[in-house]
C-alpha atoms as a PDB file:
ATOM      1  CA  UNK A   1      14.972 -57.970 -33.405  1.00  0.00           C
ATOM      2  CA  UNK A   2      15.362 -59.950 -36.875  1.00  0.00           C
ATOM      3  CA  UNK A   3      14.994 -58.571 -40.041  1.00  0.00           C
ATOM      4  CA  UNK A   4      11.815 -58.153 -41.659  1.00  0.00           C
ATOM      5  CA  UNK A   5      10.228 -58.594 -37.924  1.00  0.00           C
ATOM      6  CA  UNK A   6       6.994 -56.319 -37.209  1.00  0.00           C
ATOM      7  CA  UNK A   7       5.548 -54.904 -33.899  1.00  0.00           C
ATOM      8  CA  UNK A   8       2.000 -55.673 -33.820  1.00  0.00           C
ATOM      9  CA  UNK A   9      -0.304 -54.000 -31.208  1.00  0.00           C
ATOM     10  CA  UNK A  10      -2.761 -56.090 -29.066  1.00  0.00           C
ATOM     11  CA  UNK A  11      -6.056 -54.715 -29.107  1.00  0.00           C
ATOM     12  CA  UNK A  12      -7.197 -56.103 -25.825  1.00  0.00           C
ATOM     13  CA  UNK A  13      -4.138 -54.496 -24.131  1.00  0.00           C
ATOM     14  CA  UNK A  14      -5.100 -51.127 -25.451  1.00  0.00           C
ATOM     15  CA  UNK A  15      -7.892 -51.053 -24.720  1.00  0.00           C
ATOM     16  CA  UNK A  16      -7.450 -52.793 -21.103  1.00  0.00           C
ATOM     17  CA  UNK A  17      -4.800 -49.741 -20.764  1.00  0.00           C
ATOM     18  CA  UNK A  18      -7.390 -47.399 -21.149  1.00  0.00           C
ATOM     19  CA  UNK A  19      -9.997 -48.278 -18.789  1.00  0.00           C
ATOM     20  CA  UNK A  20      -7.611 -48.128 -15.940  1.00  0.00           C
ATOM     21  CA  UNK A  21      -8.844 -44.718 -14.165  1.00  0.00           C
ATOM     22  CA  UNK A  22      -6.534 -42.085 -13.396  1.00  0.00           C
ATOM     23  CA  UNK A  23      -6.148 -39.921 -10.353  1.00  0.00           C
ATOM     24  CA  UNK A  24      -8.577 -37.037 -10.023  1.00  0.00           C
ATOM     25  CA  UNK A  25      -7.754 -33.277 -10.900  1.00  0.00           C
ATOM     26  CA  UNK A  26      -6.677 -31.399  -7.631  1.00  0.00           C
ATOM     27  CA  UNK A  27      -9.178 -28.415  -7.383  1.00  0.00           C
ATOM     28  CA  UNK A  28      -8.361 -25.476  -8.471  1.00  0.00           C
ATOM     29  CA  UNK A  29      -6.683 -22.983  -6.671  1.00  0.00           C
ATOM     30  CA  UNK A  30      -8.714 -19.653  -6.977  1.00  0.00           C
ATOM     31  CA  UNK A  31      -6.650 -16.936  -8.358  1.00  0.00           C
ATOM     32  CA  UNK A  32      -6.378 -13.635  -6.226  1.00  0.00           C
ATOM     33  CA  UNK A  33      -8.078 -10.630  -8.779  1.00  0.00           C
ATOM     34  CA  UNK A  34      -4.720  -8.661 -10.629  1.00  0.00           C
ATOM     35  CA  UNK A  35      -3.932  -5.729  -8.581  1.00  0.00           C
ATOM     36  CA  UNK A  36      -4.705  -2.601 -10.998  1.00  0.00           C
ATOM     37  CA  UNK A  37      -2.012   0.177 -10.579  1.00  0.00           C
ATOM     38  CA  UNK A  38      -3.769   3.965 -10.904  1.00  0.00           C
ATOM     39  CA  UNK A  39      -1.514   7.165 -11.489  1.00  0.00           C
ATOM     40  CA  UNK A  40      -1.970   9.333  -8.224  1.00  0.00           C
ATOM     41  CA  UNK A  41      -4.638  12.103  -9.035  1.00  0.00           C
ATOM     42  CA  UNK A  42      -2.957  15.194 -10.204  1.00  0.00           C
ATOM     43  CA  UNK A  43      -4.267  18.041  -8.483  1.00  0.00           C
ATOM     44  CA  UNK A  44      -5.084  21.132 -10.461  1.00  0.00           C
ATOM     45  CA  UNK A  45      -3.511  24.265 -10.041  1.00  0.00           C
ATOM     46  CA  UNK A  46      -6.484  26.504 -10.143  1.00  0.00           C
ATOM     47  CA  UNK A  47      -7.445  25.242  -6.640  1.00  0.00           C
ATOM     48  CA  UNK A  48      -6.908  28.358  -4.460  1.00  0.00           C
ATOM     49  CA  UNK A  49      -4.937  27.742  -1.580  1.00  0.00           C
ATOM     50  CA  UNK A  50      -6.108  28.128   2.035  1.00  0.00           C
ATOM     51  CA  UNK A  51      -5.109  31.261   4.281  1.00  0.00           C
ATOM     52  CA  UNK A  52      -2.605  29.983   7.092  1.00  0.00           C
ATOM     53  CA  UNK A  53      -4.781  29.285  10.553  1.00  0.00           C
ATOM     54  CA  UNK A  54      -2.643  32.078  12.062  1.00  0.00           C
ATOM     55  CA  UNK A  55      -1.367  35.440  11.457  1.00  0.00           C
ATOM     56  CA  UNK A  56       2.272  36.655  10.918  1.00  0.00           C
ATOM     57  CA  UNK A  57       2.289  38.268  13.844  1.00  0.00           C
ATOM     58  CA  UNK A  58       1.004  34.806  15.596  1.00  0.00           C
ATOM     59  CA  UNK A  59       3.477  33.115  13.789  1.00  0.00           C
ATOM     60  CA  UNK A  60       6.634  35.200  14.645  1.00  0.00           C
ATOM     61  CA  UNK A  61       5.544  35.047  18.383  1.00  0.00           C
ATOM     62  CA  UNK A  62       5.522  31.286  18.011  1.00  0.00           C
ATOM     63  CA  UNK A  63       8.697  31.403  16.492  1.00  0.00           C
ATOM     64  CA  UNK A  64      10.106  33.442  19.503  1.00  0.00           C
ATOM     65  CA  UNK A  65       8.430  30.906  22.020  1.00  0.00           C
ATOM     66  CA  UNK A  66       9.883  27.444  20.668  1.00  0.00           C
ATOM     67  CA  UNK A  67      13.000  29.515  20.762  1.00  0.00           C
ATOM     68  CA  UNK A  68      12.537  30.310  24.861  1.00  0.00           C
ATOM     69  CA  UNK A  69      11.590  26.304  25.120  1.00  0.00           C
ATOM     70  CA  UNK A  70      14.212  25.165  22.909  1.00  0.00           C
ATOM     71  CA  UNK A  71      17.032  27.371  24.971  1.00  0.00           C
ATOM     72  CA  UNK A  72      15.035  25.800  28.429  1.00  0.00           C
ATOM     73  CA  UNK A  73      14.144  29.292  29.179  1.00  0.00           C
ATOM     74  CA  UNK A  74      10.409  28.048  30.361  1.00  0.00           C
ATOM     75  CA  UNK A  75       8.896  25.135  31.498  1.00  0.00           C
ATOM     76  CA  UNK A  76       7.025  22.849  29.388  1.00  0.00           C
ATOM     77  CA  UNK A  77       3.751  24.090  31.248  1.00  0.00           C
ATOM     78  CA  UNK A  78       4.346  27.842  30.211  1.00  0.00           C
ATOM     79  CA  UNK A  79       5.242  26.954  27.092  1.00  0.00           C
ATOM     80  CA  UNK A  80       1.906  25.048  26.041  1.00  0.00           C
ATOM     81  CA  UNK A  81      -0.031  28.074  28.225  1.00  0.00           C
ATOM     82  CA  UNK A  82       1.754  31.074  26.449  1.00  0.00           C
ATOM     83  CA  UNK A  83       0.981  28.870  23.032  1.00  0.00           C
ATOM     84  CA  UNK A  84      -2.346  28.883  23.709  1.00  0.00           C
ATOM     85  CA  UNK A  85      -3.037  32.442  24.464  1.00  0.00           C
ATOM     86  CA  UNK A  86      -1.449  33.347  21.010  1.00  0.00           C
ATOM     87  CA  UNK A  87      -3.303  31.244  19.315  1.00  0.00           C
ATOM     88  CA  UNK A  88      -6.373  32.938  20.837  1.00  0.00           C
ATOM     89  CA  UNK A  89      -5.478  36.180  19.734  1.00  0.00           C
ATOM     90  CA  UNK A  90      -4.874  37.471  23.679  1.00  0.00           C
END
């Protein structure tokens, strides 16, 4: 370009530019809600704990029964029958 040249604008080509539409706006995608993260609850210790469903005694003739079934001592059918009567107190 010479020396001492300007750029001039054309109106009517600005304005032509502008009235040429553009594409729409894709719709937007909806955003899932944040996930929140909570502490677990702490539990307090002044909560009294249970008593065990069974007795010592219960429990130590469990203990000597899964012992028989572990060592195949009885069959799977006395086992759960024996279990049960201890649990019942008999």
């Amino acid at each position: 370009m010479p020396a001492g040249s300007k750029i001039t604008t054309n109106p009517t080509a600005a304005t032509t530019m502008a009235a040429i539409p553009t594409a729409p706006k894709p719709p937007a995608v909806p955003q899932a809600p944040a996930m929140v993260i909570r502490p677990a609850a702490v539990v307090p210790s002044s909560i009294p704990v249970p008593a065990p469903p069974i007795t010592a005694a219960q429990a130590a003739q469990l203990q000597e029964l899964d012992a028989k079934y572990s060592a195949d001592q009885i069959s799977p059918t006395d086992y759960f029958i024996q279990r049960e009567a201890i649990l019942k107190g008999q």
